[in-house]
Protein backbone atom coordinates (compact mmCIF):
# COMPACT_ATOMS: atom_id res chain seq x y z
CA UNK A 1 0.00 0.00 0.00
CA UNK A 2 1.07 3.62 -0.62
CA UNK A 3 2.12 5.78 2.22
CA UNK A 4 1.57 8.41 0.16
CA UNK A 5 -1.79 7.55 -0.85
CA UNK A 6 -3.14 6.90 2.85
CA UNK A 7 -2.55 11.03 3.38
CA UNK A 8 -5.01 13.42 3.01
CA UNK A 9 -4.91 16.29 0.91
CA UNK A 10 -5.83 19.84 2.65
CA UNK A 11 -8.20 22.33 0.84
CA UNK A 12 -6.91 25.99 1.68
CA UNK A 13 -9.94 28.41 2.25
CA UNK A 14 -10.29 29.55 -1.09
CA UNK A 15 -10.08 26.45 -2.97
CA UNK A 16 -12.91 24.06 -4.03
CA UNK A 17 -12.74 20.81 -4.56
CA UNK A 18 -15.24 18.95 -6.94
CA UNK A 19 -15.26 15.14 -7.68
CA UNK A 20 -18.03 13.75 -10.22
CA UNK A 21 -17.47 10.62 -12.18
CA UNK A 22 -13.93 9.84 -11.75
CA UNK A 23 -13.16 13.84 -12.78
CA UNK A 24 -11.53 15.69 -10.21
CA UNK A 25 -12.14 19.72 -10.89
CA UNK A 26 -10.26 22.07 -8.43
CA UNK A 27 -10.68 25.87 -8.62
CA UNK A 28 -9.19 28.55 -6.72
CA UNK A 29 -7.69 32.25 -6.86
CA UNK A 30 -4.95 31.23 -9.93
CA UNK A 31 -7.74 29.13 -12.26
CA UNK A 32 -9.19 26.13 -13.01
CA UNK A 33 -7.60 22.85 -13.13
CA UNK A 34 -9.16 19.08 -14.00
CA UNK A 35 -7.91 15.75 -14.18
CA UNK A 36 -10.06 12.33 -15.25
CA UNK A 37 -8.82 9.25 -12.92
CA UNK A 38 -9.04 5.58 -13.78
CA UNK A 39 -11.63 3.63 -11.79
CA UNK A 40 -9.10 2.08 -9.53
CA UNK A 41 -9.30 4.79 -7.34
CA UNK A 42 -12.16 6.25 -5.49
CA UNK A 43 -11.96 10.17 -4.36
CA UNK A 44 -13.77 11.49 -1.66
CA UNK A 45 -13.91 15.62 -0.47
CA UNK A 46 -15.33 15.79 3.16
CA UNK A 47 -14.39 18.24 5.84
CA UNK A 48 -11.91 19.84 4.01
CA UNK A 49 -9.72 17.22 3.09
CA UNK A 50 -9.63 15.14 -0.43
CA UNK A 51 -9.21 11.21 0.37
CA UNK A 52 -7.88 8.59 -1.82
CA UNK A 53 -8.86 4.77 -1.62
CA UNK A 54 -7.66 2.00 -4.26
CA UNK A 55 -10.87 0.22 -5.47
CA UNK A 56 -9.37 -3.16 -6.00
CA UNK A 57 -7.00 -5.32 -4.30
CA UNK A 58 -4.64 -5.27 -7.37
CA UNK A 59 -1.11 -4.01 -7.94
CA UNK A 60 -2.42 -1.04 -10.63
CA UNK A 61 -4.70 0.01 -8.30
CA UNK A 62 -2.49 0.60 -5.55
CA UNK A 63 -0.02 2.13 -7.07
CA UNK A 64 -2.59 4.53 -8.99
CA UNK A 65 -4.17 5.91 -5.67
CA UNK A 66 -0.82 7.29 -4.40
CA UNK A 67 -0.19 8.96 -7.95
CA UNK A 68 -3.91 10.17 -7.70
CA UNK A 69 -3.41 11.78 -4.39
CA UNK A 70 0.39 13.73 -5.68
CA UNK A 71 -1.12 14.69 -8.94
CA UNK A 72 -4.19 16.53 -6.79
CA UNK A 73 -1.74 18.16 -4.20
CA UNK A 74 -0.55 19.83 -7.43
CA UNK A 75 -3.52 20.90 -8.87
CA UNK A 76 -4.95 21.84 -5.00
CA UNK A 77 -1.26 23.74 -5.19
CA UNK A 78 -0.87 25.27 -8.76
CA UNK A 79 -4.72 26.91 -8.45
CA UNK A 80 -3.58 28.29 -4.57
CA UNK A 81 -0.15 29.55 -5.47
CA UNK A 82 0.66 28.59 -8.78
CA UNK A 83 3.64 26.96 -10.54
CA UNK A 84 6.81 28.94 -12.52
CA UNK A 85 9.81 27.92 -14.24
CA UNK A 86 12.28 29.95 -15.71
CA UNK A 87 14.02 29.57 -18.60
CA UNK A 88 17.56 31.54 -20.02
CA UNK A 89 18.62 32.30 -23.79
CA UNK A 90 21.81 32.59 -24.25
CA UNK A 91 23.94 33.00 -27.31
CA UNK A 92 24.92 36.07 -29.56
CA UNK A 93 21.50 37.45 -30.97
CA UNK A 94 19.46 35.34 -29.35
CA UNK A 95 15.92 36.47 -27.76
CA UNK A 96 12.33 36.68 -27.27
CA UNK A 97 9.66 38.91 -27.91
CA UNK A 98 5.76 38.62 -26.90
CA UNK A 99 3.49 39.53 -30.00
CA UNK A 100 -0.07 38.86 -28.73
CA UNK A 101 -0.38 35.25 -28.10
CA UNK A 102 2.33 34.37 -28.97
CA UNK A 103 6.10 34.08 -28.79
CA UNK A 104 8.59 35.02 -31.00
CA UNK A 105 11.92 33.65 -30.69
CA UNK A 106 15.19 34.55 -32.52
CA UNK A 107 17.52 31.49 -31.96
CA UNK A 108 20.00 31.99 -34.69
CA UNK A 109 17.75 29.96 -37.45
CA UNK A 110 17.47 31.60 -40.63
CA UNK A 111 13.63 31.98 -39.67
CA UNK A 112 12.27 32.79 -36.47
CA UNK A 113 10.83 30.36 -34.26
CA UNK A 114 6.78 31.50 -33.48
CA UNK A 115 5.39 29.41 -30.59
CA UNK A 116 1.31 29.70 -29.98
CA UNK A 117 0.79 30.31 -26.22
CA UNK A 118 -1.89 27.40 -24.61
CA UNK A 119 -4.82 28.63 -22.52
CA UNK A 120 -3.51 29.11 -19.14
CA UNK A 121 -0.20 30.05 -19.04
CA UNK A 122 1.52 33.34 -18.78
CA UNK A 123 4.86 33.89 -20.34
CA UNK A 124 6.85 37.45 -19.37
CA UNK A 125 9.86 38.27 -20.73
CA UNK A 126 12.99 40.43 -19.22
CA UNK A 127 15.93 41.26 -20.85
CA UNK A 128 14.69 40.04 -23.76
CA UNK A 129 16.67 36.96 -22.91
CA UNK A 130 14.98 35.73 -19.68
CA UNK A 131 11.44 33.99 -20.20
CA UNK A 132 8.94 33.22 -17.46
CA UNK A 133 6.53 30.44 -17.57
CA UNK A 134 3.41 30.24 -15.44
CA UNK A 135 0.72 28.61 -14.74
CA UNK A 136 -1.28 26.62 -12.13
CA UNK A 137 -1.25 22.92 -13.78
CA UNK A 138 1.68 21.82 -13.38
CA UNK A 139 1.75 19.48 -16.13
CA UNK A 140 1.46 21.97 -19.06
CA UNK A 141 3.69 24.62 -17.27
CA UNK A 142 6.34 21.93 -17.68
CA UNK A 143 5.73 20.75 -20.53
CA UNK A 144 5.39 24.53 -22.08
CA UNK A 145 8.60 25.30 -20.93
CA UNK A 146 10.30 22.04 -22.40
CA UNK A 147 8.73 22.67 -25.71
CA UNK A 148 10.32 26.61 -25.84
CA UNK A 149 13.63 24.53 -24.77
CA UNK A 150 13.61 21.83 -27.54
CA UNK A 151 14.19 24.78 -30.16
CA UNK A 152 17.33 25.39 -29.67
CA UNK A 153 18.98 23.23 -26.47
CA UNK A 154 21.98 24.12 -25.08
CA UNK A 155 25.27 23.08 -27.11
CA UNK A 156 28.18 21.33 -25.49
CA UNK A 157 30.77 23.77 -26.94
CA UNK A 158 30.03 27.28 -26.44
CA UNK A 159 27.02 26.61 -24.40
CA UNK A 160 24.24 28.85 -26.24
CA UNK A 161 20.92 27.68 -26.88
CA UNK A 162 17.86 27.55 -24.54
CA UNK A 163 18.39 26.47 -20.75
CA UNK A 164 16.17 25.70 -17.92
CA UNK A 165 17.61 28.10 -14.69
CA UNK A 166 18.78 25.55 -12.07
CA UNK A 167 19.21 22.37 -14.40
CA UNK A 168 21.29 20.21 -13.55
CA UNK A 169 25.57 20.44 -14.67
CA UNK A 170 25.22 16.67 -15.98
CA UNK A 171 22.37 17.57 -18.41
CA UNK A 172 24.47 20.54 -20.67
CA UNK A 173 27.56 18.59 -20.28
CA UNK A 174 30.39 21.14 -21.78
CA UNK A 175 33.18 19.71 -24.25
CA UNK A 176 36.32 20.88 -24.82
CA UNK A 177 36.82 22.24 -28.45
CA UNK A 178 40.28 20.96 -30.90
CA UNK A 179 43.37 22.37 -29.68
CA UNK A 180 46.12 23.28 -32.46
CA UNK A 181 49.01 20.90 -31.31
């Protein structure tokens, strides 16, 4: 059994918490935010809290009620406070600009690369070379910011391109270029 799963999720004052045929909607202050979940697990909302229980006595279903219970912490979190990431362009020439809905990014292509911005996230811009994502599902804030990254990810040489803030050393592994002997 999940230890995860057997903990309760808190509702913050301003939250609500709706569960109707396996759907799960949560709205609060930031948005809206739902999620469908397979039958193995059964939500309940009473007193305040949002309870998890697997259905069946089978190894899917277990394991499905603890992921049910993290993924609605998220959504209880992202419509409360709300997620970010941040995201740095660096190279010579290299920026962004916000034309209505969507982003316009000069990454040293011959064309520029023009993104459409999903329902539900914010991007602002500083510097021209610093981008903001937000959002409060989690899910597409990530997955927003990996698509802006995929367009130009970092190099091993000089190290331009498109980098998450905070990722990891390992990931944009820099090489040493030829040396004249």
């Amino acid at each position: 059994m999940s230890r995860i799963g057997k903990q309760p999720v808190l509702i913050p004052a301003k939250v609500k918490v709706a569960v109707k045929d396996g759907t799960v909607n949560v709205e609060g202050p930031k948005g809206k935010v739902s999620k469908l979940f397979a039958d193995a697990v059964k939500v309940t909302v009473a007193d305040g809290k949002v309870t998890f229980a697997p259905t069946e006595d089978t190894r899917f279903s277990k394991a499905m009620y603890g992921t049910a219970r993290s993924i609605v912490a998220g959504m209880v979190k992202g419509v409360s406070e709300g997620f970010a990431k941040d995201l740095e362009i660096q190279g010579v020439g290299f920026k962004a600009v916000l034309k209505g809905k969507e982003l316009d990014l000069s990454l040293g292509y011959s064309h520029p690369v023009i993104m459409e911005i999903p329902e539900g996230i914010k991007i602002t811009i500083a510097d021209g070379t610093r981008v903001r994502v937000e959002g409060c599902d989690k899910q597409l804030v990530g997955a927003v910011t990996a698509e802006i990254r995929s367009y130009y990810p970092p190099e091993p040489y000089k190290g331009k391109g498109v980098r998450i803030v905070g990722e990891h050393a390992e990931r944009v592994r820099r090489k040493e270029g030829k040396t004249v002997a």
